[in-house]
Structures are given as structure tokens and as C-alpha cells.
C-alpha atoms as a PDB file:
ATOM      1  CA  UNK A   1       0.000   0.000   0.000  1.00  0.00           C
ATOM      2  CA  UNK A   2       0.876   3.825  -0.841  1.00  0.00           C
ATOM      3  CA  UNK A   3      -0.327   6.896   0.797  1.00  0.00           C
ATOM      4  CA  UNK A   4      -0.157  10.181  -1.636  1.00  0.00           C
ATOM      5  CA  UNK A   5      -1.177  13.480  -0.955  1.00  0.00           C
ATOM      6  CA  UNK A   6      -0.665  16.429  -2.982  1.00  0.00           C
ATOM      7  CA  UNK A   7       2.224  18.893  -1.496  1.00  0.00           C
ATOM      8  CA  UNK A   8       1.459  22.757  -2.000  1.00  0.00           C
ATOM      9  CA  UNK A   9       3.147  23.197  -4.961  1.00  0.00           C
ATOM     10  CA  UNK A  10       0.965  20.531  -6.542  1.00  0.00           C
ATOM     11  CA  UNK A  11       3.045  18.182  -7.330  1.00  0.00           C
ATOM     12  CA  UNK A  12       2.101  15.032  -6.242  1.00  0.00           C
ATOM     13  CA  UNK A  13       3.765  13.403  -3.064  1.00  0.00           C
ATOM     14  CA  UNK A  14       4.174   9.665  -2.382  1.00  0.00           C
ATOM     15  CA  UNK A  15       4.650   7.767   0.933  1.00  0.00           C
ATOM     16  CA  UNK A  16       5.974   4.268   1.023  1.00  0.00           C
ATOM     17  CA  UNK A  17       5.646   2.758   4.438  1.00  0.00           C
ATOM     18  CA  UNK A  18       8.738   0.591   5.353  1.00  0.00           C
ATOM     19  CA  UNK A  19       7.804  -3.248   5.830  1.00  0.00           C
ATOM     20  CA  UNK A  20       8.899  -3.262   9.193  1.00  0.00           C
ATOM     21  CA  UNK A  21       6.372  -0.548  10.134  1.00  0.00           C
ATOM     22  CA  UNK A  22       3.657  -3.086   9.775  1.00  0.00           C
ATOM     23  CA  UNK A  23       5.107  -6.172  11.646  1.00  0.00           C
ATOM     24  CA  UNK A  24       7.990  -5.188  14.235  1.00  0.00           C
ATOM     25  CA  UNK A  25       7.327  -1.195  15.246  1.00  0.00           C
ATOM     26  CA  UNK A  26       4.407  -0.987  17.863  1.00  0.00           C
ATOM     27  CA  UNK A  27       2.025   2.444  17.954  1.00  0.00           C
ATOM     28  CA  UNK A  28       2.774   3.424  21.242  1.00  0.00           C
ATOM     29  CA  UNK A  29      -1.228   4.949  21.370  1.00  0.00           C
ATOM     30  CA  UNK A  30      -2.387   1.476  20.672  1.00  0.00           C
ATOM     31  CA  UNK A  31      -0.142  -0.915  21.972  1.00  0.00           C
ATOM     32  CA  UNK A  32      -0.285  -2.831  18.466  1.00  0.00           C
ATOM     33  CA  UNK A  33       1.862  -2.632  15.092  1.00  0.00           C
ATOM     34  CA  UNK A  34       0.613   0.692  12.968  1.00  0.00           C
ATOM     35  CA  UNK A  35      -2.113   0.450  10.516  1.00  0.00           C
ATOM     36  CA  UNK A  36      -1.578   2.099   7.029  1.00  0.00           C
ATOM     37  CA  UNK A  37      -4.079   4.442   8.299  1.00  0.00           C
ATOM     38  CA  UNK A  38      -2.252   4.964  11.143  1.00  0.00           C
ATOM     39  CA  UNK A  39       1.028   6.182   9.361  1.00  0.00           C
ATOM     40  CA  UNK A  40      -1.469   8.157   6.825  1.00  0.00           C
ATOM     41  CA  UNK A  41      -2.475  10.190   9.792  1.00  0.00           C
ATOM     42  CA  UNK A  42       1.114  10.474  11.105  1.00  0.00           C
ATOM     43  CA  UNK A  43       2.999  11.106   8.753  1.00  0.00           C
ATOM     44  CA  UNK A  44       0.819  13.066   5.758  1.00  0.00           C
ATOM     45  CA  UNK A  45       1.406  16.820   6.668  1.00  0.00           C
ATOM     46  CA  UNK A  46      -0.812  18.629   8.651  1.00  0.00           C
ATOM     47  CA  UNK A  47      -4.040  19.692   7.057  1.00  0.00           C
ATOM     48  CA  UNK A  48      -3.365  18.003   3.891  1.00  0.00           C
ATOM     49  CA  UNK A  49      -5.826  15.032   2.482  1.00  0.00           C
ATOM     50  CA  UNK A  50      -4.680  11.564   1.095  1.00  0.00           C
ATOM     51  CA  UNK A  51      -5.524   8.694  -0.204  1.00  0.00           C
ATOM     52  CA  UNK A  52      -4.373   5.189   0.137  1.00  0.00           C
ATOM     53  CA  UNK A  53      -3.973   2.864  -2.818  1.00  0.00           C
ATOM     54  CA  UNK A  54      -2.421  -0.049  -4.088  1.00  0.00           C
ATOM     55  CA  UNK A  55       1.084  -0.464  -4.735  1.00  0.00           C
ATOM     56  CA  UNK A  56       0.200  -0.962  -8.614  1.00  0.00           C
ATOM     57  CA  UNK A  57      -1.786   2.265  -9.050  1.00  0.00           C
ATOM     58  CA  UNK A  58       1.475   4.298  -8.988  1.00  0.00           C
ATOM     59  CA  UNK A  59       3.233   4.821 -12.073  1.00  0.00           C
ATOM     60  CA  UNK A  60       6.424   2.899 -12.519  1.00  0.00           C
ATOM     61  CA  UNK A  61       8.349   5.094 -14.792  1.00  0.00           C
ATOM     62  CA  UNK A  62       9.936   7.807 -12.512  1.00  0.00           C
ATOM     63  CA  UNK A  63      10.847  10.137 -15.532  1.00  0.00           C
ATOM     64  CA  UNK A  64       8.838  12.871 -14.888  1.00  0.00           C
ATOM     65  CA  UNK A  65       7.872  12.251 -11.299  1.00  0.00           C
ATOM     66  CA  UNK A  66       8.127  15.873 -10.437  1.00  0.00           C
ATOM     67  CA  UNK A  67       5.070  16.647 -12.691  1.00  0.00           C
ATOM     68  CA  UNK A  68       3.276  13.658 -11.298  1.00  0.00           C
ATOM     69  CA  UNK A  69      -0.668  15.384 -10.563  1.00  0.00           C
ATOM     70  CA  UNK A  70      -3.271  14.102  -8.338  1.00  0.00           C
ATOM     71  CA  UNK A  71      -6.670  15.492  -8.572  1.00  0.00           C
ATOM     72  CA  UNK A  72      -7.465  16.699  -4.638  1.00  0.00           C
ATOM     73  CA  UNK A  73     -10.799  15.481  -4.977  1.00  0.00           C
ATOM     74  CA  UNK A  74      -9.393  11.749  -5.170  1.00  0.00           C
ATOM     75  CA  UNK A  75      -8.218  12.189  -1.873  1.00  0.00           C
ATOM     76  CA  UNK A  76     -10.926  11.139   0.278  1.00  0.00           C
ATOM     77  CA  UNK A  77      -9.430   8.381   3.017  1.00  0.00           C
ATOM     78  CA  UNK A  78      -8.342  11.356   5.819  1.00  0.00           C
ATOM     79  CA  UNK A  79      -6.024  14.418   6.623  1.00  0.00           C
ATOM     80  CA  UNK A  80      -3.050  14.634   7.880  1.00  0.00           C
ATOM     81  CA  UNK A  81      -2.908  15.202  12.120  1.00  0.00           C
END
């Protein structure tokens, strides 16, 4: 899973949890290993909205990542704490 957001400059941002997040690092607020919600919440800027999506809905060509776009209304799982 991927979390993106959209930075203020519009360009589109991408966060890529590490592995370990999910199975060996514990959310001290919940005693349990993070959620990808979790990290979303965390770790998404303040105040910004996101979306969470699978792995293969991000482009794999990196050429022009710096004019990658997301449309804010796509970004309807939360906002950053």
C-alpha cells in the first residue's frame, strides 16, 4: 500500500511505508503494530488530504515524477494530524 497526498506546490507526493512498520514497530497509542491508516495520519502533513492505494496504481516510470498530478478530490481516506 501507498499513501499520496498532494504537497502545496501541486506536485504530487508519495509515501511508502517501510515493511517493518507493519510487523515489528508498535504504535505506542495502541499498543499494536501501525495500521496504514495509522502512518497516513502520522505522517501526511498537517491539514493536507490523502488517499491510500495499491502499490500498482502508482506509475512505474519515474521520468517525470516531479510533474506527477493528483486530482485533490481523489483524496478522500483522511487528513493529515
Amino acid at each position: 500500500m501507498r499513501i499520496i497526498y498532494k504537497q502545496p506546490n501541486g506536485v504530487a507526493a508519495i509515501i511508502v511505508p517501510a515493511d517493518k512498520a507493519f510487523t515489528d514497530e508498535i504504535n505506542p497509542s495502541t499498543g499494536k503494530t501501525w495500521t496504514i491508516e495509522e502512518i497516513a495520519a502520522k505522517d501526511v502533513p498537517t491539514g493536507l488530504k490523502y488517499k491510500i492505494v495499491e502499490d500498482s496504481d502508482i506509475p512505474t516510470d519515474r521520468s517525470f515524477r516531479n510533474a506527477w498530478t493528483v486530482d485533490e478530490s481523489d483524496l478522500t481516506d483522511g487528513v493529515g494530524a
